[in-house]
N, C-alpha and C. Protein backbone atom coordinates (compact mmCIF):
# COMPACT_ATOMS: atom_id res chain seq x y z
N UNK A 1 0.83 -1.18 0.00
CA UNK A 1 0.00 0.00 0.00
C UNK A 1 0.88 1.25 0.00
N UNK A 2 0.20 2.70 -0.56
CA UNK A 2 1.23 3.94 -0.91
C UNK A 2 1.08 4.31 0.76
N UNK A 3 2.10 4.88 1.08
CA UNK A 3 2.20 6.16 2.12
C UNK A 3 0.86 6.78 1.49
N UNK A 4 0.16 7.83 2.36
CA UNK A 4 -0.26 8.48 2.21
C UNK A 4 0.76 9.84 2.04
N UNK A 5 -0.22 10.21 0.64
CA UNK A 5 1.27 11.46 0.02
C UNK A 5 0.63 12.37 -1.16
N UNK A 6 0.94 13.68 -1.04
CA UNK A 6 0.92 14.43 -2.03
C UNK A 6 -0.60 14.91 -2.59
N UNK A 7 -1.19 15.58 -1.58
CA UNK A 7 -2.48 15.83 -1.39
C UNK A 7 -3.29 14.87 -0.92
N UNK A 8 -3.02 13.92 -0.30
CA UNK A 8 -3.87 12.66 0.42
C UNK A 8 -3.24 12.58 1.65
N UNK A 9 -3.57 13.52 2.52
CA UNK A 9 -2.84 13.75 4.43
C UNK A 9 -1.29 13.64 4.32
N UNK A 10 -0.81 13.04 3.39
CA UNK A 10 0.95 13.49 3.82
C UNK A 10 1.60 12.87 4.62
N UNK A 11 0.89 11.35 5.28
CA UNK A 11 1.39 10.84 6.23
C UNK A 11 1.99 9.63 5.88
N UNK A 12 2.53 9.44 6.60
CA UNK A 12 3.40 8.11 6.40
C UNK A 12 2.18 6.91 7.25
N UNK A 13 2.58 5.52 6.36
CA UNK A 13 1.97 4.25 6.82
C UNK A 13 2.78 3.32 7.23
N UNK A 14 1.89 2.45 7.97
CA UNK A 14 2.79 1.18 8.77
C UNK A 14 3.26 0.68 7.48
N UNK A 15 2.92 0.46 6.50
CA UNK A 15 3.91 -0.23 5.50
C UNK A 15 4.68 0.22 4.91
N UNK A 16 4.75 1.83 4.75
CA UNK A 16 6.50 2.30 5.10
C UNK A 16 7.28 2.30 5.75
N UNK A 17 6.51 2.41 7.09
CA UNK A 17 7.63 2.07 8.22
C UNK A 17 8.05 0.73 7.90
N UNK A 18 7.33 -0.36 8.22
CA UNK A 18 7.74 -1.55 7.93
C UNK A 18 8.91 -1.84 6.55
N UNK A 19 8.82 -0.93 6.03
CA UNK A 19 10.12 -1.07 4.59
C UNK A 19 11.56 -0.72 5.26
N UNK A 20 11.43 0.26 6.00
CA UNK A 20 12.74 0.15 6.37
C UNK A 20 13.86 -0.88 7.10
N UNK A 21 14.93 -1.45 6.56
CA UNK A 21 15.61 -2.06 7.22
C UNK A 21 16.08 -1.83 8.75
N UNK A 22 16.48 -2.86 9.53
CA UNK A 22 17.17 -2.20 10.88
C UNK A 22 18.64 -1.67 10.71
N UNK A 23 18.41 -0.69 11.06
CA UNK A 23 19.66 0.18 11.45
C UNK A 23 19.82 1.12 9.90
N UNK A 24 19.17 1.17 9.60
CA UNK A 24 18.64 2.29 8.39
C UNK A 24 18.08 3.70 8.82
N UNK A 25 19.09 4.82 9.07
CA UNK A 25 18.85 5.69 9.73
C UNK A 25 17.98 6.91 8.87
N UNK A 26 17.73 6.89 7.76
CA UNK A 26 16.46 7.21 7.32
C UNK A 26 15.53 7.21 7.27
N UNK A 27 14.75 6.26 8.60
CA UNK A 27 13.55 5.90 9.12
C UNK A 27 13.68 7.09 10.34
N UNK A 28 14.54 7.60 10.73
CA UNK A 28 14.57 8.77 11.87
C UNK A 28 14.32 9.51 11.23
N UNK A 29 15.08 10.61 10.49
CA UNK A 29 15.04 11.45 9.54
C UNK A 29 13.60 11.47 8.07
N UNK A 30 12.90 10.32 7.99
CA UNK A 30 11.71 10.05 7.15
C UNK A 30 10.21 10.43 7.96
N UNK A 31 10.46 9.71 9.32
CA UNK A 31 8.90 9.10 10.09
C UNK A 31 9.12 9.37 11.62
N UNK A 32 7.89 10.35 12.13
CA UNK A 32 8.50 10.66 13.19
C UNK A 32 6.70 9.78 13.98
N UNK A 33 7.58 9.03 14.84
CA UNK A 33 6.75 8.49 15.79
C UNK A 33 6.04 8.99 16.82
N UNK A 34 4.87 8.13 17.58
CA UNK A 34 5.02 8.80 19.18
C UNK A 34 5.40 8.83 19.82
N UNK A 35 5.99 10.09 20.24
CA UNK A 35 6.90 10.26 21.89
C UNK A 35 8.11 10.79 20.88
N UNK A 36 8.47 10.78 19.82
CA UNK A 36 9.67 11.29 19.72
C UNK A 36 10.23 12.83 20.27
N UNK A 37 11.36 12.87 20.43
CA UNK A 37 11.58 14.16 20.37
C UNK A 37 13.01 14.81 19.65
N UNK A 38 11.93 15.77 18.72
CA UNK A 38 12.77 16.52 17.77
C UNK A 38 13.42 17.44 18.25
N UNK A 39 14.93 17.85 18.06
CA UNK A 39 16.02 18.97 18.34
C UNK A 39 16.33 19.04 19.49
N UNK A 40 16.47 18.05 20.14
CA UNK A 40 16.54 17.52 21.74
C UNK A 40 17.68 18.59 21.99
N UNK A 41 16.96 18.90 23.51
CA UNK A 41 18.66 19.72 24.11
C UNK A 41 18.50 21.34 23.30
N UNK A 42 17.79 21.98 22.82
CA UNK A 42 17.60 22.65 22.02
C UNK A 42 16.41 24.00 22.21
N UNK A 43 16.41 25.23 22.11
CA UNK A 43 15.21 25.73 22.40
C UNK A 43 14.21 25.53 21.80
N UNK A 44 14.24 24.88 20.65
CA UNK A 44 13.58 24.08 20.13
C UNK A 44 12.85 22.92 20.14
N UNK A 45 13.34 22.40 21.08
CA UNK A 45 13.02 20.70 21.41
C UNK A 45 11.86 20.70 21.83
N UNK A 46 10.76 19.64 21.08
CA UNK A 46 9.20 19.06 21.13
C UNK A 46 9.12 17.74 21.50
N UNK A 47 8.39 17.30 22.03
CA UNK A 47 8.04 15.93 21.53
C UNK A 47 6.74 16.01 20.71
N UNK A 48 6.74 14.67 20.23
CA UNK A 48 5.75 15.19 19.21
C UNK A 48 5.18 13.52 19.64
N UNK A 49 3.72 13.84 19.44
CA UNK A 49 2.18 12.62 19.91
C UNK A 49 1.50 12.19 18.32
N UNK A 50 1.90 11.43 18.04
CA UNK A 50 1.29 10.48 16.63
C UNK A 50 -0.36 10.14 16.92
N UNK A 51 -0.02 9.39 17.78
CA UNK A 51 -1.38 8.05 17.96
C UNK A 51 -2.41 8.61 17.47
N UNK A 52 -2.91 7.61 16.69
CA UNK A 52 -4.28 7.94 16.33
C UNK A 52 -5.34 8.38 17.75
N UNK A 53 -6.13 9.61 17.92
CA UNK A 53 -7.08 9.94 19.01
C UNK A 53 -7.93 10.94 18.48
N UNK A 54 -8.91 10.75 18.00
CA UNK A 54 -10.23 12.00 17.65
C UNK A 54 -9.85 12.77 18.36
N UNK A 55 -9.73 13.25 19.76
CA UNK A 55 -9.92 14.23 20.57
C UNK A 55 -8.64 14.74 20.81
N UNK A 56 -7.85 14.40 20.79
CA UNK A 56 -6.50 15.22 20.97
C UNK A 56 -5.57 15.71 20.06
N UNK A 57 -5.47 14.31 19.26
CA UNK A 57 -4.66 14.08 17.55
C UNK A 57 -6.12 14.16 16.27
N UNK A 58 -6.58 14.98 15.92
CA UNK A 58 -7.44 14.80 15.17
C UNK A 58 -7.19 14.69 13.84
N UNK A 59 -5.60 15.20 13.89
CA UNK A 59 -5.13 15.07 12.29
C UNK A 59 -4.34 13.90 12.04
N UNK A 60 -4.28 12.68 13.14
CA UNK A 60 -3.39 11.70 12.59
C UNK A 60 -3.89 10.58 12.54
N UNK A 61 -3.91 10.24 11.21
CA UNK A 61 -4.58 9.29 10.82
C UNK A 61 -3.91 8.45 10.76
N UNK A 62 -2.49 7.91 10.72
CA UNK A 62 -1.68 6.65 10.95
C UNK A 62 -1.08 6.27 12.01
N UNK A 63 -0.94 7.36 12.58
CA UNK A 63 -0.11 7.09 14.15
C UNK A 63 1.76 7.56 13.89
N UNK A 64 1.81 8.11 12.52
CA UNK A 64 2.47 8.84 12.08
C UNK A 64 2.84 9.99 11.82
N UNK A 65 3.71 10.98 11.61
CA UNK A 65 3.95 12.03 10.94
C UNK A 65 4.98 11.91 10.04
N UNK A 66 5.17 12.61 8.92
CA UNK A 66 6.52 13.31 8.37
C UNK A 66 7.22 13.64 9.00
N UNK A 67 8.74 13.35 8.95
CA UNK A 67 9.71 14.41 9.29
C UNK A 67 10.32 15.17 8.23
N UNK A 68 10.40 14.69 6.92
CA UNK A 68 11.37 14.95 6.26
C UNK A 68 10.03 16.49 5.91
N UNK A 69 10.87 17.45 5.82
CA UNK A 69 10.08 19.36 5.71
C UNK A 69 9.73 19.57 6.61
N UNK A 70 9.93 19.10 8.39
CA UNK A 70 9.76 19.03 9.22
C UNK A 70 10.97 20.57 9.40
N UNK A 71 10.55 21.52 9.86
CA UNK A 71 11.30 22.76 10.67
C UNK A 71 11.44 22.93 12.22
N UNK A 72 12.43 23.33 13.05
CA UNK A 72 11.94 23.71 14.34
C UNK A 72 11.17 24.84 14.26
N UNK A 73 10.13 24.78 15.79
CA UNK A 73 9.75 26.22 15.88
C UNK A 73 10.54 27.38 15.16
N UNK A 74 11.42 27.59 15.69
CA UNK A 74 12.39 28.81 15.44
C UNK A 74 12.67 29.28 14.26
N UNK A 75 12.41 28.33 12.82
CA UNK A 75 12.53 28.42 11.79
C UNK A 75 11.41 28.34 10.72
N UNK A 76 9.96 28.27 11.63
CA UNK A 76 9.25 28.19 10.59
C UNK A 76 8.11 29.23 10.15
N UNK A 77 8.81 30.70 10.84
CA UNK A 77 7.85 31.83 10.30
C UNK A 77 6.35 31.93 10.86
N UNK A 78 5.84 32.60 10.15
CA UNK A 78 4.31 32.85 10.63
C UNK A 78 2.99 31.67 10.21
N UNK A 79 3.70 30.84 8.48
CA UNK A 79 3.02 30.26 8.47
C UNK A 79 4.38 28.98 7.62
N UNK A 80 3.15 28.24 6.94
CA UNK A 80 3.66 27.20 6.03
C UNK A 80 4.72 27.67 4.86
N UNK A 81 3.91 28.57 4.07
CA UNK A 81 5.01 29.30 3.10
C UNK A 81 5.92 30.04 3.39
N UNK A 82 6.07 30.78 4.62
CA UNK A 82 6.98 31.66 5.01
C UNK A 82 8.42 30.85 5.22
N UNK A 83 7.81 29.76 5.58
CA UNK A 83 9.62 29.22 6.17
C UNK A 83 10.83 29.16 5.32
N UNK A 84 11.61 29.22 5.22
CA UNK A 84 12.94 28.95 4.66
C UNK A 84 13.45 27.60 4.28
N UNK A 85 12.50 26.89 3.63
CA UNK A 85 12.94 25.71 3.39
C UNK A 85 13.51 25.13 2.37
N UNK A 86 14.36 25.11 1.71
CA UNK A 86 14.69 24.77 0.37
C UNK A 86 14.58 23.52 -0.32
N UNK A 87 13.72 23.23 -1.00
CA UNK A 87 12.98 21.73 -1.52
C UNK A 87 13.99 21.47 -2.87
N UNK A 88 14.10 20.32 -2.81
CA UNK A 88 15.32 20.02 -3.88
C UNK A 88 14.20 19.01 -4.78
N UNK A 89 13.78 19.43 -5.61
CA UNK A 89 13.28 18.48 -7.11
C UNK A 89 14.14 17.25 -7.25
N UNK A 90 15.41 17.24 -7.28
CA UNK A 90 16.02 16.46 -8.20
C UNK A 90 16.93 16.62 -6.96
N UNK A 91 16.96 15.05 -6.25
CA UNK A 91 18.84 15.21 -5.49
C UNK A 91 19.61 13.88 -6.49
N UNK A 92 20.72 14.10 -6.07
CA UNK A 92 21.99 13.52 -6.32
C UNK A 92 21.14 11.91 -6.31
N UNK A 93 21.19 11.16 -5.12
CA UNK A 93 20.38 9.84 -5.11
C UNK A 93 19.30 9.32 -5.55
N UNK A 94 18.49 10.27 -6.39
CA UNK A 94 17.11 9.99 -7.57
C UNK A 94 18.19 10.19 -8.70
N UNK A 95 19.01 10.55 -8.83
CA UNK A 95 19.72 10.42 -9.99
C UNK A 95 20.63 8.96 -10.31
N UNK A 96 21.26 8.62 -8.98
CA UNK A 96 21.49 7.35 -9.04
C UNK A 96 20.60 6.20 -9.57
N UNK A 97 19.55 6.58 -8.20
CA UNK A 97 18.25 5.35 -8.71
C UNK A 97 18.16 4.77 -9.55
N UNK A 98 18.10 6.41 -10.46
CA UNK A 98 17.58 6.14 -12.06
C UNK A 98 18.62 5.44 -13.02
N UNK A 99 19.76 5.58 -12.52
CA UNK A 99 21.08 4.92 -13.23
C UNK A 99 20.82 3.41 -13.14
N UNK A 100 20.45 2.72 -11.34
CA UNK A 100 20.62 1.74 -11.33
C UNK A 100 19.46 1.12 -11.61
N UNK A 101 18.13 1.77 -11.93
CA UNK A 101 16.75 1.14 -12.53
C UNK A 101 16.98 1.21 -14.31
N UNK A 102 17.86 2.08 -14.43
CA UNK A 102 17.89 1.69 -16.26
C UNK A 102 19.00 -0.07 -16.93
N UNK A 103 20.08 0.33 -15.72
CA UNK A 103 20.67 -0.55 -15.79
C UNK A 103 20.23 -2.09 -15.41
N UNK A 104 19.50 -2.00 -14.31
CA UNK A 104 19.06 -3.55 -14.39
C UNK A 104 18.15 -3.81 -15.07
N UNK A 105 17.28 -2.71 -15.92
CA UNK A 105 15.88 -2.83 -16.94
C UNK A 105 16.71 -3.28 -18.80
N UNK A 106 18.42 -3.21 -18.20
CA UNK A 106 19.31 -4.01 -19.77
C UNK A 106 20.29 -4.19 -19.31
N UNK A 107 20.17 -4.49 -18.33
CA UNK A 107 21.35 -6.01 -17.54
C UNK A 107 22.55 -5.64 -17.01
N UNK A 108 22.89 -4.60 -17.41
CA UNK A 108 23.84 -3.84 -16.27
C UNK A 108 24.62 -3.86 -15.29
N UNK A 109 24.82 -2.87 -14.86
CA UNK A 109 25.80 -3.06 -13.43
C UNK A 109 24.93 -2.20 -12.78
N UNK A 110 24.04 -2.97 -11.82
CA UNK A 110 22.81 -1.88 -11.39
C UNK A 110 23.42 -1.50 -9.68
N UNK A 111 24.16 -2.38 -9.45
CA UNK A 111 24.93 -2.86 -8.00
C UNK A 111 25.37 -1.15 -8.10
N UNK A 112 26.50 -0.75 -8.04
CA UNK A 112 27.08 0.44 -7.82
C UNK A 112 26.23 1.27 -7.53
N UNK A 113 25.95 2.10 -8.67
CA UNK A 113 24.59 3.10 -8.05
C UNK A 113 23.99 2.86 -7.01
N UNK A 114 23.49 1.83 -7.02
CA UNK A 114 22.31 1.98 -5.85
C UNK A 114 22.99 1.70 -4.50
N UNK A 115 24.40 0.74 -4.59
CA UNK A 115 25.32 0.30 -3.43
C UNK A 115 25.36 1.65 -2.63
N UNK A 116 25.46 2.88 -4.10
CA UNK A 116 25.99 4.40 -3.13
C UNK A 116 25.12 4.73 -2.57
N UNK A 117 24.37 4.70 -2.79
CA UNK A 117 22.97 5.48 -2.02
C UNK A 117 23.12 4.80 -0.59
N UNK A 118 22.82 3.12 -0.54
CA UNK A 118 22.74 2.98 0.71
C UNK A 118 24.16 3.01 2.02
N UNK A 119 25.41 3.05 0.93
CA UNK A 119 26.82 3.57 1.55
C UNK A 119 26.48 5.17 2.44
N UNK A 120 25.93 5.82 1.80
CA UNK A 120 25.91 6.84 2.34
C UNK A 120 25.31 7.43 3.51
N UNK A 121 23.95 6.20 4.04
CA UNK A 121 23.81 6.33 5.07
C UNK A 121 24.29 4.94 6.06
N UNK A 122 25.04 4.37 5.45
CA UNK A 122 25.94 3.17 6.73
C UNK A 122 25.71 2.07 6.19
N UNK A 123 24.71 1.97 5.59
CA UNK A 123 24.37 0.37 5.08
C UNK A 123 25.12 -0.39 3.60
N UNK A 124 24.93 -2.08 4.07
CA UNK A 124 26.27 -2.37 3.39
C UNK A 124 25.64 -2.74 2.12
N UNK A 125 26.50 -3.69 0.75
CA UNK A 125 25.37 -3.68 -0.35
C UNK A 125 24.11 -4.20 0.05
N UNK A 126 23.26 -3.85 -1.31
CA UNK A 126 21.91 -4.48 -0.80
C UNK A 126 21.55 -6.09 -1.04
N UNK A 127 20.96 -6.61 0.06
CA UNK A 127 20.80 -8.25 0.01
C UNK A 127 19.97 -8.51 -1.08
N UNK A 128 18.99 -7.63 -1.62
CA UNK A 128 17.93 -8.43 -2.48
C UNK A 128 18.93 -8.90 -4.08
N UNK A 129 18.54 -9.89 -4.11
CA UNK A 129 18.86 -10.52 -5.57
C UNK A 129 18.29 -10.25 -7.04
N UNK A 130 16.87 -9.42 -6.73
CA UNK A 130 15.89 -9.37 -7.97
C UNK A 130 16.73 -7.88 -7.92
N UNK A 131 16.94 -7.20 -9.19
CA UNK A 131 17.56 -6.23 -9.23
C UNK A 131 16.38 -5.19 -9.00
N UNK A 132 14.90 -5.03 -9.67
CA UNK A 132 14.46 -4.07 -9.86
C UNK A 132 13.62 -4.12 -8.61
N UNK A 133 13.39 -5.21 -7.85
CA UNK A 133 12.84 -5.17 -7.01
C UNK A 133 13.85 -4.65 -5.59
N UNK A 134 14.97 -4.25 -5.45
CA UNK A 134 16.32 -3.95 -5.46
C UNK A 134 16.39 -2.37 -5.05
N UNK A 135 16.36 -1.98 -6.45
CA UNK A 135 15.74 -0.83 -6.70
C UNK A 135 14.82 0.13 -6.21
N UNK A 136 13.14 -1.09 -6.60
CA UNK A 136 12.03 -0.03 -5.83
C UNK A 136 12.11 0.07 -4.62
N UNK A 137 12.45 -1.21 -4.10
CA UNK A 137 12.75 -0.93 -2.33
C UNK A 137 13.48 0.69 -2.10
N UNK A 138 14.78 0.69 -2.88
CA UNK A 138 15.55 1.82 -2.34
C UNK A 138 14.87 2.94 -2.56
N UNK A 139 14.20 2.96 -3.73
CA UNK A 139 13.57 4.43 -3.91
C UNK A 139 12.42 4.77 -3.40
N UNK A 140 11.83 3.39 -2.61
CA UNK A 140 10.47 3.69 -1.87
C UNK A 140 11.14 4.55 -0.30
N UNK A 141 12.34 3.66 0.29
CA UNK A 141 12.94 4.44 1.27
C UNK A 141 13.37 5.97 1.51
N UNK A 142 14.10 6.10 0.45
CA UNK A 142 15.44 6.71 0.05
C UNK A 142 14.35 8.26 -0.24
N UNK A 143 13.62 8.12 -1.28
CA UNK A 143 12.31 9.18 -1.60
C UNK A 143 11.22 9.52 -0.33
N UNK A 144 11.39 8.79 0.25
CA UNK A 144 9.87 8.83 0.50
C UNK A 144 9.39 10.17 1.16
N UNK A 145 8.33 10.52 0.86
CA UNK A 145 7.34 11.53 1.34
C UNK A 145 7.97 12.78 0.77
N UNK A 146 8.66 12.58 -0.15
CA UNK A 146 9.34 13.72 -1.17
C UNK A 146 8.18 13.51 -2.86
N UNK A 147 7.18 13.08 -2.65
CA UNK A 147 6.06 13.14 -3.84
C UNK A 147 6.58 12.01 -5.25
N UNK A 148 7.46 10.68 -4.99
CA UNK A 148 8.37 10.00 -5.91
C UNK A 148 6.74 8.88 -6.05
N UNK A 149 6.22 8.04 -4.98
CA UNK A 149 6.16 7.13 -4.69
C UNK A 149 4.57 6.75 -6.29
N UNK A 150 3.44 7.83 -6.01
CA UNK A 150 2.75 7.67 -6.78
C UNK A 150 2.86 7.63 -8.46
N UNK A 151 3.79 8.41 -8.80
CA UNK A 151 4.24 8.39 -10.22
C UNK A 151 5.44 7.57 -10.42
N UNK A 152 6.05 6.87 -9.48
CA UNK A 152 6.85 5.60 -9.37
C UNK A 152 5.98 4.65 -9.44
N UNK A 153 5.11 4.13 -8.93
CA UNK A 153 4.20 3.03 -9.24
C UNK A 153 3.23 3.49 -10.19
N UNK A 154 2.83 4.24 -11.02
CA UNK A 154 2.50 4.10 -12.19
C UNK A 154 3.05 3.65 -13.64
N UNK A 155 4.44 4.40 -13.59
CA UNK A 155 5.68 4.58 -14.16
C UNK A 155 5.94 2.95 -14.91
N UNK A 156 5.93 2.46 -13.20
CA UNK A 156 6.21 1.06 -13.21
C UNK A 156 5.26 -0.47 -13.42
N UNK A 157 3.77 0.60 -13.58
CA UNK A 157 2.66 -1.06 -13.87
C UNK A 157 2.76 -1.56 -12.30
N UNK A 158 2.55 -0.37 -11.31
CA UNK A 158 2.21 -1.10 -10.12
C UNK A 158 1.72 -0.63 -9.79
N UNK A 159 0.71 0.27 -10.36
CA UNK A 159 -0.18 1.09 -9.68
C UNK A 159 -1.10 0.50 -8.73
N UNK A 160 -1.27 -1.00 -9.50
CA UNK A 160 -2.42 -1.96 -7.98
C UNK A 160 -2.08 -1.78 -7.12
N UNK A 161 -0.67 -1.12 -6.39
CA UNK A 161 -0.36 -1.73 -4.88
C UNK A 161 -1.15 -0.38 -4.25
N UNK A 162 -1.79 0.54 -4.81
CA UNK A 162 -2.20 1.80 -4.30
C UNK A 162 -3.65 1.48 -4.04
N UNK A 163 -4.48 1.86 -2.65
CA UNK A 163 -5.96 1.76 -2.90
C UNK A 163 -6.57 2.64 -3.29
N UNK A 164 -7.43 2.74 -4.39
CA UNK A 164 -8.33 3.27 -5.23
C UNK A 164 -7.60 3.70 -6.69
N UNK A 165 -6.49 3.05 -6.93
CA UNK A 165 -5.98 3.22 -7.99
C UNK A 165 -6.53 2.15 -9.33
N UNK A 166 -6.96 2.69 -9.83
CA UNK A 166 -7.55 1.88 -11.87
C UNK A 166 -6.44 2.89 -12.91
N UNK A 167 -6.35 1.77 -13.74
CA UNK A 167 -5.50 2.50 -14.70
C UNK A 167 -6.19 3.67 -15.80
N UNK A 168 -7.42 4.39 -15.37
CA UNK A 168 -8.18 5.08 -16.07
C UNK A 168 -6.74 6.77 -15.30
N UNK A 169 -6.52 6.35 -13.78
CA UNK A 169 -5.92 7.51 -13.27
C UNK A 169 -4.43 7.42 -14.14
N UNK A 170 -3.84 6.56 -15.14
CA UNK A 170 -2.40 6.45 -15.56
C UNK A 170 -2.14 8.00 -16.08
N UNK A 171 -3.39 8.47 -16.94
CA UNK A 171 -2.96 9.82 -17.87
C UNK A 171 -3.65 10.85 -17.28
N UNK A 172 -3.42 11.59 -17.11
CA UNK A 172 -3.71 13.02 -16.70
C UNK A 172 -5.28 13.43 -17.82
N UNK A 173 -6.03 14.55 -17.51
CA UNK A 173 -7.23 14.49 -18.48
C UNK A 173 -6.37 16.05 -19.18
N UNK A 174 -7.37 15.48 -20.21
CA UNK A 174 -6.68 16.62 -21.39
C UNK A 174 -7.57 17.98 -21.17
N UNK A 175 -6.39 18.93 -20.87
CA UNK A 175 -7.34 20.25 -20.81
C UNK A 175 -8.04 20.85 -21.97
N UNK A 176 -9.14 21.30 -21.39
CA UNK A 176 -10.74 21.41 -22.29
C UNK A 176 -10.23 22.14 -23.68
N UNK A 177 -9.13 23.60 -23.43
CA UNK A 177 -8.99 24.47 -24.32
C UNK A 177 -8.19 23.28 -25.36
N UNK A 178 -7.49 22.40 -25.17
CA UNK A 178 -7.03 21.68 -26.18
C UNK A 178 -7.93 20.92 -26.93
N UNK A 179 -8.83 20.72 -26.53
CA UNK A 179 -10.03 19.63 -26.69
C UNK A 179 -10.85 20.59 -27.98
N UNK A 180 -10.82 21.83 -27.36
CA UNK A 180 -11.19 22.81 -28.44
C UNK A 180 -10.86 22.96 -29.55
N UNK A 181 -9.61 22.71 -29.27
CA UNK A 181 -8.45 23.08 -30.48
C UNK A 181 -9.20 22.16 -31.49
N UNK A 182 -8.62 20.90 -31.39
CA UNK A 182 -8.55 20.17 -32.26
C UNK A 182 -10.15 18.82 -31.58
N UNK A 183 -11.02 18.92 -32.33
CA UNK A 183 -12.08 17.72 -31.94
C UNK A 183 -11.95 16.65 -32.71
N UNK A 184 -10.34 16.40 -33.02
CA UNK A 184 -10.68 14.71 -33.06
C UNK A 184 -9.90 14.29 -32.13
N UNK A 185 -9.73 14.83 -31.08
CA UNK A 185 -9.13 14.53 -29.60
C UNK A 185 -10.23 14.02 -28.77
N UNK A 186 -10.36 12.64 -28.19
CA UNK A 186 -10.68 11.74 -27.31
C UNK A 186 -10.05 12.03 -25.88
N UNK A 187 -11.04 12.36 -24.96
CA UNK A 187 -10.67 12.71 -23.57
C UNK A 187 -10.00 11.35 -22.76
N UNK A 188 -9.49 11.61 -22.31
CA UNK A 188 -8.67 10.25 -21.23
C UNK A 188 -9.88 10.32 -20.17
N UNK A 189 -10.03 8.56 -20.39
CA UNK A 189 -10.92 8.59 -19.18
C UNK A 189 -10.17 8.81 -17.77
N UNK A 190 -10.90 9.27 -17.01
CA UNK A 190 -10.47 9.65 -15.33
C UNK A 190 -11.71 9.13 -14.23
């Protein structure tokens, strides 16, 4: 099943958490639990309450939060847009990915690339044997809650693993003024 992501609450699910390996320190830095506490030691320092509870937590629907665009107090302005956050489109390790998902999609040396990614946060090569399955693992981790995961499983003919996903959602609908343009244009079903 997807994280919830990218206009659908933004939260992380037990079956992301569950993706992460042990001692994969991108599950700190990805998914912030209950009871954690962020910027410890810090004038900043929170703990922060997940659990699902109507009355207290009314916005958490997994027993999760995001960390990753996560700011301290101190840095996050008056509102959401104000903060200083600098969002990177494109890092260095979606660039790998993509090296080591082309390469095992024509037999390749898919090992390296993706070896770096998980070198970089401590972990040694990766155990899985299926290369692309190899792969999505890392980029389900490695991305996550950075907006990769839904147009990664389309991308890929896995859109089933998402609930309420039919392949009518694969194409975007064609805007009307084009439709204008030219009428022997057929709308994508949605």
């Amino acid at each position: 099943m997807q994280e919830m992501e990218d206009g659908d609450l933004n939260q992380p699910t037990q079956d992301l958490y569950d993706e992460f390996e042990p001692g994969d320190i991108r599950l700190g830095w990805t998914i912030i639990s209950d009871g954690d506490v962020l910027w410890a030691g810090t004038a900043d320092e929170e703990i922060i309450y997940t659990k699902k509870d109507p009355v207290n937590h009314p916005d958490s629907y997994t027993g999760y939060h995001r960390r990753k665009g996560t700011l301290p107090a101190s840095l996050r302005g008056n509102g959401q847009d104000q903060a200083g956050l600098n969002l990177r489109v494109i890092r260095f390790a979606d660039v790998l990915l993509w090296q080591a998902e082309a390469a095992a999609q024509n037999g390749g040396d898919w090992q390296t690339p993706l070896n770096r990614v998980r070198a970089r946060v401590g972990l040694g090569p990766t155990p899985a044997s299926d290369p692309l399955q190899a792969v999505y693992h890392e980029r389900r981790v490695e991305l996550a809650m950075e907006g990769h995961r839904y147009w990664d499983l389309v991308r890929t003919g896995r859109g089933n693993l998402m609930n309420g996903y039919s392949d009518n959602k694969r194409y975007f609908l064609i805007p009307q003024i084009e439709m204008n343009l030219n009428p022997n244009l057929e709308q994508n079903p949605y």
